[in-house]
Every structure is written in C-alpha cells, then in structure tokens.
N, C-alpha and C. Protein backbone atom coordinates (compact mmCIF):
# COMPACT_ATOMS: atom_id res chain seq x y z
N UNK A 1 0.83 -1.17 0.00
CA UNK A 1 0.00 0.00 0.00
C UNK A 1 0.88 1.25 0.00
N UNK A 2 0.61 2.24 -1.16
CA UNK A 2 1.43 3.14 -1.28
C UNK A 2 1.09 4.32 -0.14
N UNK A 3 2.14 4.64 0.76
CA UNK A 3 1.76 6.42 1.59
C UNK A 3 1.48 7.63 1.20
N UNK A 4 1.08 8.30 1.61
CA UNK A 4 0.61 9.60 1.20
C UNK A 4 1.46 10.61 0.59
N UNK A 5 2.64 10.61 2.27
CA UNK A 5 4.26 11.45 1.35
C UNK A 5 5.04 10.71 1.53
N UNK A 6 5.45 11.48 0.17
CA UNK A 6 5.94 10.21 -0.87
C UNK A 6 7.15 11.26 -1.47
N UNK A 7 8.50 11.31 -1.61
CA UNK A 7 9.70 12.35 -2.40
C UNK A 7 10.33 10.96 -3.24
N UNK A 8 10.38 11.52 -4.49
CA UNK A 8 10.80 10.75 -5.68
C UNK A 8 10.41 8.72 -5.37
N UNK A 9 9.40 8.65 -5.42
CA UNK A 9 8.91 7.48 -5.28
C UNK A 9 8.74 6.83 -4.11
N UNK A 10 9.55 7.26 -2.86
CA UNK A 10 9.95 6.77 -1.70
C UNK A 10 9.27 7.45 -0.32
N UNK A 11 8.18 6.76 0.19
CA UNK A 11 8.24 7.20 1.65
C UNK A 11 8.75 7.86 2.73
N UNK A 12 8.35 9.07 2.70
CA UNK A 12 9.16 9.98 3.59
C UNK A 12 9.24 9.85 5.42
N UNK A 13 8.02 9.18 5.86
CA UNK A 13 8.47 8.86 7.28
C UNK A 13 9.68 8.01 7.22
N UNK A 14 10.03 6.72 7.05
CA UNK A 14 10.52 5.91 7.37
C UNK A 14 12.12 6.52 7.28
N UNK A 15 12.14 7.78 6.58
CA UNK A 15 12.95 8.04 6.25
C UNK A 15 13.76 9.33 7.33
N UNK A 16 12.17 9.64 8.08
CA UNK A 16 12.51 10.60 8.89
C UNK A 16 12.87 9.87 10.22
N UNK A 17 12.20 8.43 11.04
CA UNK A 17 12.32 7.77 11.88
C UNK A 17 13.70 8.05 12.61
N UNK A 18 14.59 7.61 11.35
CA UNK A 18 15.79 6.87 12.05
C UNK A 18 16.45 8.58 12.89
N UNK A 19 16.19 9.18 12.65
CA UNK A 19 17.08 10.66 13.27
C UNK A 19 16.41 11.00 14.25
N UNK A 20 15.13 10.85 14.95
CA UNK A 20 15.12 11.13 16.49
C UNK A 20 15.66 10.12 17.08
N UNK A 21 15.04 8.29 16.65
CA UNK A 21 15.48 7.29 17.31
C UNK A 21 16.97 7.70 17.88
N UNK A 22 18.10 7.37 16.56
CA UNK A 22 19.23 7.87 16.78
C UNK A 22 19.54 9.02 17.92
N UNK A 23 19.05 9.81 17.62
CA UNK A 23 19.49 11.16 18.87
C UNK A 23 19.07 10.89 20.34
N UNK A 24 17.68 10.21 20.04
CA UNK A 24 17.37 10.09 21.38
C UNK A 24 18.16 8.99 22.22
N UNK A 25 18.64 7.90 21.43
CA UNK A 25 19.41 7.05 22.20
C UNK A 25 20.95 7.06 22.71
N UNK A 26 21.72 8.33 21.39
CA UNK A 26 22.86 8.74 21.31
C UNK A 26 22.54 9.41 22.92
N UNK A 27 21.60 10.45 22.87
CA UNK A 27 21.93 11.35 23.85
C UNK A 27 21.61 11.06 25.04
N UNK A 28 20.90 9.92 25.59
CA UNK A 28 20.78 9.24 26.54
C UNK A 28 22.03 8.34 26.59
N UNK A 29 22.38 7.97 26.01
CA UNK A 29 23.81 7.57 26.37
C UNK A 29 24.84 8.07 26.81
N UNK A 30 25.12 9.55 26.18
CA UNK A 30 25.66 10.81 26.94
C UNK A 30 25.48 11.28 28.12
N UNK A 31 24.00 11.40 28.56
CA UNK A 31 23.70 11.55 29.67
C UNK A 31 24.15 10.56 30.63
N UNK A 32 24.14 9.36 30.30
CA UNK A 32 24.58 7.96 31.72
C UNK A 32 25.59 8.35 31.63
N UNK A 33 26.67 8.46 30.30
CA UNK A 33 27.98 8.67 30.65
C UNK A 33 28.31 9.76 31.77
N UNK A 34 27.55 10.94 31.35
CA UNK A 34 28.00 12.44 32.22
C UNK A 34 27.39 11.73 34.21
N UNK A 35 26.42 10.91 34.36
CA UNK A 35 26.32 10.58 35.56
C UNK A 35 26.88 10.06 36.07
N UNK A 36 28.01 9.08 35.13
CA UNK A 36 29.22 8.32 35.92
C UNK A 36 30.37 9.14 36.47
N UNK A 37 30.66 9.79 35.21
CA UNK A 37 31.72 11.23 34.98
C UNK A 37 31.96 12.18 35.62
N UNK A 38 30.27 12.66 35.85
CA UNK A 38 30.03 14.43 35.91
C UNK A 38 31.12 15.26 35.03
N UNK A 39 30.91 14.66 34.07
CA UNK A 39 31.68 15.55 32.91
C UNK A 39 30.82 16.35 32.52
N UNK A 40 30.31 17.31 32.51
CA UNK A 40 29.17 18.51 31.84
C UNK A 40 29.20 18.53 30.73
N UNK A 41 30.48 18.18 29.83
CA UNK A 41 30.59 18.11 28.37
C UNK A 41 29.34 17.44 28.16
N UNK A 42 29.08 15.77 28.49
CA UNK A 42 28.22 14.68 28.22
C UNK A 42 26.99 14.93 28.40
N UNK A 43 26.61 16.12 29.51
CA UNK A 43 25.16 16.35 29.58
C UNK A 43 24.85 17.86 28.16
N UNK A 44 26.13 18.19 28.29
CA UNK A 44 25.23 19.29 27.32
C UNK A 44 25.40 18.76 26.46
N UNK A 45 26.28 17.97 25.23
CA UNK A 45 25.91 17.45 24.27
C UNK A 45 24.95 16.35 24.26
N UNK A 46 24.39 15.53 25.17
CA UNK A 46 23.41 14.95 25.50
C UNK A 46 22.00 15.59 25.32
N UNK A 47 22.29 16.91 25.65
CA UNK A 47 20.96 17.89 26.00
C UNK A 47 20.21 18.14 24.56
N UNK A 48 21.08 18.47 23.42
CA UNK A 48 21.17 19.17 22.69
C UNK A 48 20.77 17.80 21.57
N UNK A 49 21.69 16.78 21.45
CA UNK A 49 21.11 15.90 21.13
C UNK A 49 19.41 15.14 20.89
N UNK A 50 19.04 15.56 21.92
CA UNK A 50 17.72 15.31 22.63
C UNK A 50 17.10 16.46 21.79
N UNK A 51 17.38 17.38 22.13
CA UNK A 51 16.44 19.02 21.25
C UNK A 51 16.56 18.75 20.46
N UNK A 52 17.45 18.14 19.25
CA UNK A 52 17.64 17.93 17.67
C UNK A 52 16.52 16.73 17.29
N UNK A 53 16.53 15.55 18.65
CA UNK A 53 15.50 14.45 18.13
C UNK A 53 14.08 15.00 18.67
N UNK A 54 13.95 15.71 19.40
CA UNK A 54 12.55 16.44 19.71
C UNK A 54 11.81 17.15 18.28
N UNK A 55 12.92 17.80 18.21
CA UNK A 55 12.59 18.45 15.87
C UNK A 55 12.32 17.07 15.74
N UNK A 56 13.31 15.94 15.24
CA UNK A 56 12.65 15.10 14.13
C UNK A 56 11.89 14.46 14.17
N UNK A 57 11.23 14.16 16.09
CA UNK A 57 10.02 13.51 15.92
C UNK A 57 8.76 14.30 15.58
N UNK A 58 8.99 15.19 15.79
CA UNK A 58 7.71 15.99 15.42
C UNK A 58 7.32 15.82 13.92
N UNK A 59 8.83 15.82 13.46
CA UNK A 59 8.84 16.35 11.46
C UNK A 59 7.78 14.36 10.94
N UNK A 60 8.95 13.74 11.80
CA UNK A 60 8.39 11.60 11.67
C UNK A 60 6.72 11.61 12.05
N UNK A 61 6.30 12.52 13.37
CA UNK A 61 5.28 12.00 13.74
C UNK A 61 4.09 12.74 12.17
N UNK A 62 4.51 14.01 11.95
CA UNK A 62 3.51 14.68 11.31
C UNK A 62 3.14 13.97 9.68
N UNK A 63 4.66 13.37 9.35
CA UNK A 63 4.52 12.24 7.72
C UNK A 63 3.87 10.71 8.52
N UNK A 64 3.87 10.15 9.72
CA UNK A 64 3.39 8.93 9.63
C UNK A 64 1.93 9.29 10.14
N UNK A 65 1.42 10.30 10.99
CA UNK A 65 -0.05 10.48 10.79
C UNK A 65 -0.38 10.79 9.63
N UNK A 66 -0.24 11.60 8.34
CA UNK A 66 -0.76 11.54 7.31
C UNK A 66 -0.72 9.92 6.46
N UNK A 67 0.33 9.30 6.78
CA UNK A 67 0.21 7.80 6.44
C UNK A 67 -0.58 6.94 7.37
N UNK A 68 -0.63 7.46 7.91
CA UNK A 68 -1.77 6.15 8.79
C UNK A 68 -3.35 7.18 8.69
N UNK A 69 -4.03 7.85 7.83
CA UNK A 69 -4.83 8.34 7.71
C UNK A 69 -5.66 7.48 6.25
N UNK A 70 -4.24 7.01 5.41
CA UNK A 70 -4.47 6.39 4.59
C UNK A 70 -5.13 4.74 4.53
N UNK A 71 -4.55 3.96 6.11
CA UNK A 71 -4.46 2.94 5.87
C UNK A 71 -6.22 2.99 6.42
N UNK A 72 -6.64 1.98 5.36
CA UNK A 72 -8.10 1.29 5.36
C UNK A 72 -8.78 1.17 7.16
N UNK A 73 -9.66 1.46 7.58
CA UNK A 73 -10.72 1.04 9.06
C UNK A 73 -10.86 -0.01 8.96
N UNK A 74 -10.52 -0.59 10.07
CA UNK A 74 -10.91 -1.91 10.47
C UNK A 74 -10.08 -2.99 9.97
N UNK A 75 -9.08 -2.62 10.03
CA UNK A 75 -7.95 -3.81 9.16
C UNK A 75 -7.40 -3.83 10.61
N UNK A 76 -6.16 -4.72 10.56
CA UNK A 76 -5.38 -4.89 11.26
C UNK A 76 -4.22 -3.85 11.35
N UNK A 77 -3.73 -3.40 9.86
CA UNK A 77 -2.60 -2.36 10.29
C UNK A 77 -3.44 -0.84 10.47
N UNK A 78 -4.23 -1.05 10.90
CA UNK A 78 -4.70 0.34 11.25
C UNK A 78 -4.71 0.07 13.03
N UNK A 79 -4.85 -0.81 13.39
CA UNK A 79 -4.72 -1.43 14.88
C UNK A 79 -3.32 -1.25 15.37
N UNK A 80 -2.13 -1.44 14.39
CA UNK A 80 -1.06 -1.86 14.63
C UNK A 80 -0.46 -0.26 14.27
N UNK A 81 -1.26 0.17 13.24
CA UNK A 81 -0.60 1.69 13.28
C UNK A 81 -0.66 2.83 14.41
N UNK A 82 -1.88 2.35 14.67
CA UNK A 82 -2.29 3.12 15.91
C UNK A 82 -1.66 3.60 17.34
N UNK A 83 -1.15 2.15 17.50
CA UNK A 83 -0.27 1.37 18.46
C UNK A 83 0.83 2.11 18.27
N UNK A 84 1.24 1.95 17.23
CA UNK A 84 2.84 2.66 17.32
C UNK A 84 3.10 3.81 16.99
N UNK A 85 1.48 4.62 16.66
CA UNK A 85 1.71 6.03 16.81
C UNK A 85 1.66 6.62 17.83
N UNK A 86 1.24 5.70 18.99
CA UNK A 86 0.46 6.03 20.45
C UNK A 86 1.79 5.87 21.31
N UNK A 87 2.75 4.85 21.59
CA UNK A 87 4.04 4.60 21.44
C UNK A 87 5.31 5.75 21.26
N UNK A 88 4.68 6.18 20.06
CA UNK A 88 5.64 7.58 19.44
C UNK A 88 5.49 8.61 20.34
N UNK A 89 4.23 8.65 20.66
CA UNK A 89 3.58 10.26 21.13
C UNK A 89 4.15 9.80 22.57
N UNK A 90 4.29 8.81 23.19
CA UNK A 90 4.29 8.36 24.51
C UNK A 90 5.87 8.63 24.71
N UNK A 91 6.48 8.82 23.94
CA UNK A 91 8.18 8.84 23.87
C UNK A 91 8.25 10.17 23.50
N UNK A 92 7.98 11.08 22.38
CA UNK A 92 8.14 12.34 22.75
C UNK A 92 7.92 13.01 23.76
N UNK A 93 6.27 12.75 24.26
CA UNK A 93 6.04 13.64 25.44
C UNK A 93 7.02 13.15 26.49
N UNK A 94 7.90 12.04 26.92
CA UNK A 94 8.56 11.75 27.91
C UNK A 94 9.92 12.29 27.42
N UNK A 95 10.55 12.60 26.30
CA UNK A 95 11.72 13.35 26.01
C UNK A 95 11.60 14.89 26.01
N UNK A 96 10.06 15.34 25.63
CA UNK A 96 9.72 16.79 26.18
C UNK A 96 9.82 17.15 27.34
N UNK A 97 8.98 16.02 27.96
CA UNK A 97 9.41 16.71 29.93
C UNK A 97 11.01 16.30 30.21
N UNK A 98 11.59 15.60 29.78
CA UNK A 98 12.86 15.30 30.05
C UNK A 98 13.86 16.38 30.22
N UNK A 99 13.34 17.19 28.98
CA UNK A 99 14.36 18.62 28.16
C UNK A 99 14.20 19.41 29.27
N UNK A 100 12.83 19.82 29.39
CA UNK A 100 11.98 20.98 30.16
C UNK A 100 12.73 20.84 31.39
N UNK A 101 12.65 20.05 31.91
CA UNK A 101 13.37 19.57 33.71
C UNK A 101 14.96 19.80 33.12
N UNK A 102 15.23 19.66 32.35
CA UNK A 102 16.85 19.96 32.01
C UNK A 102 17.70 21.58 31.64
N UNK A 103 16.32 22.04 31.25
CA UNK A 103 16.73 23.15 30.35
C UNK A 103 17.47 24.46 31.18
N UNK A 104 17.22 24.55 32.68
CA UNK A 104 17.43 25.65 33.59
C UNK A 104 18.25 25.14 34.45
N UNK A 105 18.99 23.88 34.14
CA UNK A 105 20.32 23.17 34.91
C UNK A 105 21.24 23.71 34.63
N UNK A 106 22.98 23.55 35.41
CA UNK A 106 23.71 23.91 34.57
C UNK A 106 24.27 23.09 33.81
N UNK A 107 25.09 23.25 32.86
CA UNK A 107 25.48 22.30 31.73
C UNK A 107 23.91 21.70 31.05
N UNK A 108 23.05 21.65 31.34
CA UNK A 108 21.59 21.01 30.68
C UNK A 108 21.92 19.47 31.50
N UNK A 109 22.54 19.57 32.56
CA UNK A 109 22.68 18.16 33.47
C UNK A 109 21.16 17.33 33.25
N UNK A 110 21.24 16.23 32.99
CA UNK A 110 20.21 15.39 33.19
C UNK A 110 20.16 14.50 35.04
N UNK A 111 19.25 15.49 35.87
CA UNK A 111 19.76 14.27 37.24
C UNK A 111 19.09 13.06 36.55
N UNK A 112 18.65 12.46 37.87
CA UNK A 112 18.51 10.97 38.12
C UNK A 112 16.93 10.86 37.26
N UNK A 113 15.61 11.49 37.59
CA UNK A 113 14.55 12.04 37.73
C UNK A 113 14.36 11.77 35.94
N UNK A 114 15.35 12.82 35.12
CA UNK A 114 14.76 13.21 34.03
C UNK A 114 15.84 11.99 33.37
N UNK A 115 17.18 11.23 33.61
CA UNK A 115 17.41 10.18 33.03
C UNK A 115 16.29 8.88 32.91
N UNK A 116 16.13 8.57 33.98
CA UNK A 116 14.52 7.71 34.05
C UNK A 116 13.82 7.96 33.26
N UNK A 117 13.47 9.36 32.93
CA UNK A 117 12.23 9.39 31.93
C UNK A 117 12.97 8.48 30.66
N UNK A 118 14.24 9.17 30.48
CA UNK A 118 14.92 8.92 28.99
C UNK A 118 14.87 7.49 28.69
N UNK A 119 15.21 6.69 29.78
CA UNK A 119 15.44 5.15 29.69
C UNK A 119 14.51 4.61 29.31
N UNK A 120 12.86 5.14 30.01
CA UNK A 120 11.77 4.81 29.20
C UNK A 120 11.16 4.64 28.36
N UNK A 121 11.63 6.21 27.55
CA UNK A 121 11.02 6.61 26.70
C UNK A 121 11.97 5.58 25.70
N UNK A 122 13.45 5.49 25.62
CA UNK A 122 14.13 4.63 24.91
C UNK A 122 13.38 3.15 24.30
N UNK A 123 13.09 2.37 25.90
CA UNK A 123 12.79 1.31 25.32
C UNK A 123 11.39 1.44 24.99
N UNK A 124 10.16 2.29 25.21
CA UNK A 124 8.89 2.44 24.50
C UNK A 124 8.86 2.37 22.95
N UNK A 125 10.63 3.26 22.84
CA UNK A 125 10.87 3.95 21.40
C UNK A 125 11.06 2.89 20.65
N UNK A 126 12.06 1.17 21.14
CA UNK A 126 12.20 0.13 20.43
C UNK A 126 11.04 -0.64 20.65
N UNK A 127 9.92 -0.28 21.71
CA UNK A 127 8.53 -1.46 21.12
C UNK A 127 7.72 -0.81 19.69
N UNK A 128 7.92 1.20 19.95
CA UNK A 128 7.26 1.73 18.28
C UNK A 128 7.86 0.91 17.41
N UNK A 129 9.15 1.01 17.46
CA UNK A 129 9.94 0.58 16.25
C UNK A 129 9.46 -0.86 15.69
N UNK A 130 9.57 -1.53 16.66
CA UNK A 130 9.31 -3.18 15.99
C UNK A 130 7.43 -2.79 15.48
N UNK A 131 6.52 -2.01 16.21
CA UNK A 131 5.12 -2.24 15.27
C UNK A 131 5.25 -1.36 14.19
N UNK A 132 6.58 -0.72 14.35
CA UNK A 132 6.51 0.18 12.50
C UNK A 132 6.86 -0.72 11.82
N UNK A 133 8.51 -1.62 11.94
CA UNK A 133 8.38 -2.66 11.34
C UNK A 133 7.58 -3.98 11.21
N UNK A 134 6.53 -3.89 11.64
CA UNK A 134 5.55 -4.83 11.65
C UNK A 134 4.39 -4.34 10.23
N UNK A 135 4.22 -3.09 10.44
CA UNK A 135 3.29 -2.07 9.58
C UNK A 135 4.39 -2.46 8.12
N UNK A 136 4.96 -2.34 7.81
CA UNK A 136 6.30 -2.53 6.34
C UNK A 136 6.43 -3.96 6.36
N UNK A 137 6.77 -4.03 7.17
CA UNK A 137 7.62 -6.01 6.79
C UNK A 137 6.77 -6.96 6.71
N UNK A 138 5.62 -6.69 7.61
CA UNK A 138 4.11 -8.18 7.52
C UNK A 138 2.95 -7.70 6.99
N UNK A 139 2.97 -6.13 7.18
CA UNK A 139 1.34 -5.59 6.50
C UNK A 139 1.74 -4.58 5.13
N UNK A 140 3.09 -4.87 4.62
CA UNK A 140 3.33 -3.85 3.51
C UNK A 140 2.79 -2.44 3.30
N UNK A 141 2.84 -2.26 4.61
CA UNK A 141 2.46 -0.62 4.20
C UNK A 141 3.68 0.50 4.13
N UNK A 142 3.50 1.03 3.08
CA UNK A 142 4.34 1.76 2.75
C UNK A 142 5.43 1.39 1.80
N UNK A 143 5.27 -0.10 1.21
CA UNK A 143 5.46 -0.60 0.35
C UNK A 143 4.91 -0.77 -1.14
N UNK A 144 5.60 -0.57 -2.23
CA UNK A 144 4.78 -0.36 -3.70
C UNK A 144 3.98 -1.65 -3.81
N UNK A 145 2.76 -1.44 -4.31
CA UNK A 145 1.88 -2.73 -4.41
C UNK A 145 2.31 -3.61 -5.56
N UNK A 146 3.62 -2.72 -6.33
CA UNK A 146 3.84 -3.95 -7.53
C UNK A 146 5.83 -4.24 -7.63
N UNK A 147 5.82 -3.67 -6.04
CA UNK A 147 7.69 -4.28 -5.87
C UNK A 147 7.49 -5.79 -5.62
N UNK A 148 8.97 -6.10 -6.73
CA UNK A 148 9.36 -7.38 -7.03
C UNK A 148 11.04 -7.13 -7.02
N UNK A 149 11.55 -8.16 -6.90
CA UNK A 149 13.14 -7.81 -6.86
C UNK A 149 13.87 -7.42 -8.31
N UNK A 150 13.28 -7.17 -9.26
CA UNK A 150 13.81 -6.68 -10.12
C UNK A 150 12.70 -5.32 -10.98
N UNK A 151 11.72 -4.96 -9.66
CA UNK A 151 11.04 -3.93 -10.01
C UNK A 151 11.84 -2.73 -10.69
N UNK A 152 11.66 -1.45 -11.41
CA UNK A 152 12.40 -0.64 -12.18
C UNK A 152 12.39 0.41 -10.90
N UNK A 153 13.19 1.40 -11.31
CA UNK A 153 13.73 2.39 -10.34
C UNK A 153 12.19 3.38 -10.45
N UNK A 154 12.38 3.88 -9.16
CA UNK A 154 11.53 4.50 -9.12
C UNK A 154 11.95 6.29 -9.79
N UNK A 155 13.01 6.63 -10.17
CA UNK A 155 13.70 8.20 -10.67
C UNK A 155 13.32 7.85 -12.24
N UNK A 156 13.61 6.61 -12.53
CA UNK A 156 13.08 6.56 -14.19
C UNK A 156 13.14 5.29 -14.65
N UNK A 157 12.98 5.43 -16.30
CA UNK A 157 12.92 3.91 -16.75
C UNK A 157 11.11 3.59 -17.08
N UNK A 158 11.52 2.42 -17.89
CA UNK A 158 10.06 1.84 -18.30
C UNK A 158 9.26 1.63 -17.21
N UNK A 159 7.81 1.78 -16.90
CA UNK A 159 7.18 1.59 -15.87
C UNK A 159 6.84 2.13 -14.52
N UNK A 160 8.31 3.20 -14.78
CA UNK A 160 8.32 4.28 -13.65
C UNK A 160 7.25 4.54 -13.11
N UNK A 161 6.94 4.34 -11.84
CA UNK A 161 6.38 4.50 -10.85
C UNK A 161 5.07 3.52 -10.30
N UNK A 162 4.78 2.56 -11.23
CA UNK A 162 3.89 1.56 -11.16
C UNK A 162 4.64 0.40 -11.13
N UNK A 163 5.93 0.33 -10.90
CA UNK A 163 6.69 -1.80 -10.77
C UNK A 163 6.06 -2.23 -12.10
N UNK A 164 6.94 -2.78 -13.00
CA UNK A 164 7.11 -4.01 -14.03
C UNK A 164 6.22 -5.04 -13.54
N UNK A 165 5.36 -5.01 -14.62
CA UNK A 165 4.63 -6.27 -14.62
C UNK A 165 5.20 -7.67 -14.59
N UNK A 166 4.55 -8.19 -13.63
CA UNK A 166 5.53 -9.97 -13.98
C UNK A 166 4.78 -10.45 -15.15
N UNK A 167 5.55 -11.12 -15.76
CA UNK A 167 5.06 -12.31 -16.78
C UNK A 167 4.56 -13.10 -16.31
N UNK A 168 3.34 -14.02 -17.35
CA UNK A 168 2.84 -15.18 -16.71
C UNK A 168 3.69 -16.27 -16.08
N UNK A 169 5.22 -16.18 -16.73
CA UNK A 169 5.72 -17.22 -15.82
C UNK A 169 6.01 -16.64 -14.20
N UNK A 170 5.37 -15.89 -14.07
CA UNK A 170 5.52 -15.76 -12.29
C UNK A 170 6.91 -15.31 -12.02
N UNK A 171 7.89 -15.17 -12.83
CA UNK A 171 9.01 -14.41 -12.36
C UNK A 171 9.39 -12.99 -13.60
N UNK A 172 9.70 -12.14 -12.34
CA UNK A 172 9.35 -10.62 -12.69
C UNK A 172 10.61 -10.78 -14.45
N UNK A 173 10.28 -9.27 -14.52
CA UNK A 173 10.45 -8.92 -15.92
C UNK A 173 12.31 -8.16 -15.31
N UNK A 174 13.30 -8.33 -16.46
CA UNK A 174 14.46 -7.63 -15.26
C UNK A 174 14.67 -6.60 -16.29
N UNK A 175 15.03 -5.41 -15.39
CA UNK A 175 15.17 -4.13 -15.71
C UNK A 175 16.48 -3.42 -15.50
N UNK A 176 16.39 -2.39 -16.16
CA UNK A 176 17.55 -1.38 -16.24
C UNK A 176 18.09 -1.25 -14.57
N UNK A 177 18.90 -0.93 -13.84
CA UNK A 177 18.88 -0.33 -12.73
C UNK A 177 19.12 0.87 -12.95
C-alpha cells in the first residue's frame, strides 16, 4: 500500500524515523555517561542531542499520521498503526518533559529524575519501532503494491512509478537499474 508522502517514489516517514530514534538514544547515552563522569561536556551534548530528536520527531510524527490516515478502518494495520503512533507520542512527550526539567540546569545536566524518563522513553521507542516494522515487513504498508526484486527504479525507466509487470511465468520482468 502506497503512503501519502511520498519524495521521488519513496516514503518519507521511514525516512525521517531513524534521526530522532538515533538522537534520542545517542543522547541518553551521553547523559549515563556524564552521571558516571560528571563531565558537563556529556550532559550538554546529550541535552542538545535530545532538542535535535525532539525536531525530528515531530517532522516523523507529522509524515506517519498523514500515512496512517491512509491505511483502510478496520484492518489490522490500522490497529497496529495506531499502536505505534500512540508509542511515538508516549516517547516524545517523555523526552519533552525530560528537556523541560533539564533546560534551567547547569550544563543542561540530566539528574537521576529526568534520566529515568529517557530510559523509558528509549525502550517504548524500540517497542514503536518493531510495530513500525511490523506495519512494512508483515502488513506492507508503505510498500509499492507492484515491488518485485527486479522492479524498475523509481527516478526513471520503463514503468516508472507503477513496478514491471511480472510475466505469466511468475518471475518478474528484469530491468535497467
């Protein structure tokens, strides 16, 4: 099932995902470090880290609600989308209060209080992750309804933007890359 936004053939959440995940886990990692340390370096680049993945979940959350607006009522990946949009929101708002409690520290220190949140929100962030990959990998969403392993590029070429028809012998047609 094709998504809504969409830049040169390709799904733009999935694409936005990986850069809060990333920050948020980078910078929680910074933060444990700076609590072993009390190196202030680790909490403010920790801090800041965190503010950069606070932007990209917002930019991830705003392309996968317009994609999950798409997927069909009453199916299953609308159950499963739901889930891991609910997941998402449950991990920002816990990296929002995280910041907020951080922001008037010095160095942007994370104490004990607002690391907890982070740890949470972390592993909430890898149960979203596995029902996003659940939504792509078992319910093909966000997947072209006519990719095959030798489907044509989606920038150009014969067939552009609809996948190469297979032949009746059941194995696809092979194309330019």
């Amino acid at each position: 099932m094709k998504t809504r936004v969409r830049v040169l053939g390709h799904p733009v959440h999935p694409m936005l995902v990986v850069f809060p995940l990333g920050l948020f886990v980078t910078g929680t990692i910074f933060d444990l470090i700076h609590l072993f340390s009390d190196n202030g370096v680790f909490a403010e680049v920790g801090f800041w880290m965190i503010s950069a993945g606070i932007i990209g979940a917002v930019l991830a959350a705003l392309t996968g609600f317009a994609d999950f607006t798409s997927i069909p009522s009453g199916t299953r990946a609308k159950r499963v989308g739901r889930v891991h949009g609910l997941l998402n929101a449950a991990v920002l708002v816990l990296f929002v209060i995280a910041w907020l409690i951080r922001v008037g520290n010095t160095n942007h220190a994370a104490g004990g209080g607002a690391f907890a949140l982070e740890v949470i929100a972390v592993a909430l962030g890898g149960t979203a992750a596995w029902f996003g990959g659940e939504l792509v990998d078992r319910l093909g969403i966000g997947v072209h309804e006519r990719a095959h392993p030798d489907a044509p590029s989606s920038l150009g070429g014969p067939g552009t933007g609809t996948g190469a028809a297979r032949p009746a012998t059941g194995r696809p047609r092979t194309s330019q890359m």
